[in-house]
Protein backbone atom coordinates (compact mmCIF):
# COMPACT_ATOMS: atom_id res chain seq x y z
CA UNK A 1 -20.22 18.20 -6.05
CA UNK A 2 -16.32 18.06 -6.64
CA UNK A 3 -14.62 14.70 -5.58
CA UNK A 4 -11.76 15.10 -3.71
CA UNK A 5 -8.10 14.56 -5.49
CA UNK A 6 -6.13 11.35 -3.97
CA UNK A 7 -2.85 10.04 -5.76
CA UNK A 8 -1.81 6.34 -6.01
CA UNK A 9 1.58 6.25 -4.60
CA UNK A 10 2.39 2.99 -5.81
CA UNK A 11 0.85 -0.88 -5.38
CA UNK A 12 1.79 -3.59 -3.49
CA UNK A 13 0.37 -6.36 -4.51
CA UNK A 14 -3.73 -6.65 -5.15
CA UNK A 15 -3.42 -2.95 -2.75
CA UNK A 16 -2.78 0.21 -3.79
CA UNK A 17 -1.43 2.68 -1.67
CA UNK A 18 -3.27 6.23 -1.87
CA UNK A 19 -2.39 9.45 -0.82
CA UNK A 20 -5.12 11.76 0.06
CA UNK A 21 -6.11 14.92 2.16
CA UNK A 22 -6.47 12.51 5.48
CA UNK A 23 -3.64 10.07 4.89
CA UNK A 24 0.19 11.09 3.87
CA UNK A 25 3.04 9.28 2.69
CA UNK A 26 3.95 7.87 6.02
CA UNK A 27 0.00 6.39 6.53
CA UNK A 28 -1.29 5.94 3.16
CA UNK A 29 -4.76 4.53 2.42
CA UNK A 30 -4.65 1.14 0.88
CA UNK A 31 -7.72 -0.13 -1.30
CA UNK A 32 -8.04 -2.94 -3.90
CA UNK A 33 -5.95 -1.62 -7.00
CA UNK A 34 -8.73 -3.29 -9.27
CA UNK A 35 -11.31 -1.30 -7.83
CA UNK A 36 -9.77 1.65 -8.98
CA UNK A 37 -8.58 0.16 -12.03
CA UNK A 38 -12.12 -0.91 -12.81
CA UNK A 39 -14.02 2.44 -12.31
CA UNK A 40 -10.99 4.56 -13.70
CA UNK A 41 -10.89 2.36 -17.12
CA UNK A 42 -7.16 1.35 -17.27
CA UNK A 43 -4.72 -1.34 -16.40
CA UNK A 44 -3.88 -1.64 -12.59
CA UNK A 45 -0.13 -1.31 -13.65
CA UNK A 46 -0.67 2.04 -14.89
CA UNK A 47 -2.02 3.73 -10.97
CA UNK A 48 1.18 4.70 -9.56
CA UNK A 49 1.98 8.30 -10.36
CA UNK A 50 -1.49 9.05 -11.53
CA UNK A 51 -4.40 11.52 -9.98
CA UNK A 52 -7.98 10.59 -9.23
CA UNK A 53 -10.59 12.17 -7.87
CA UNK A 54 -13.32 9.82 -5.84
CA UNK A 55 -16.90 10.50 -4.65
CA UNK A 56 -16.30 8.99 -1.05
CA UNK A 57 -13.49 9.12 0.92
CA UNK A 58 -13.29 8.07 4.42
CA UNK A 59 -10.45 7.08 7.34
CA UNK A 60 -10.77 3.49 6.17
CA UNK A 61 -11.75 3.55 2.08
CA UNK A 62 -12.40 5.32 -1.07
CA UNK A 63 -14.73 4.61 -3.90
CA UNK A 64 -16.03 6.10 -7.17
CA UNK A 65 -12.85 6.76 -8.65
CA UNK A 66 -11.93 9.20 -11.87
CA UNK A 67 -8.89 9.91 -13.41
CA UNK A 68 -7.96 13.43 -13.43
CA UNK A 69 -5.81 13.70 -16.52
CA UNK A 70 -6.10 11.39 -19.37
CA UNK A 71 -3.51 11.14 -21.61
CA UNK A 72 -4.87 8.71 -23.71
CA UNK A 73 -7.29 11.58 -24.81
């Protein structure tokens, strides 16, 4: 199965703020910016701007991320 596509807005301290098919810019999601830096494979200054896709997305979290575009490769 597809994950679903969520963008990092930006991060605010250890937080990342997400944008994703159930929260916008004016209610992002916020999860742990080393999670996604961790399953992604880069630095956690390099999320904002960048697209991921995750396995599990709900109202509260996301997890199992992958970056869309690499351009590293």
């Amino acid at each position: 199965m597809m994950g679903v596509e969520v963008t990092v807005l930006l991060t605010v301290g250890d937080e990342a703020e997400l944008i994703t098919p159930r929260h916008d810019v004016s209610a992002p999601l916020r999860v742990p910016a080393e999670r996604i830096a961790s399953q992604a494979g880069l630095p956690a200054n390099e999320l904002p701007g960048r697209r991921f896709t995750v396995e599990r997305l709900t109202a509260s979290d996301a997890d199992g991320f992958a970056l869309v575009v690499d351009p590293r490769r």
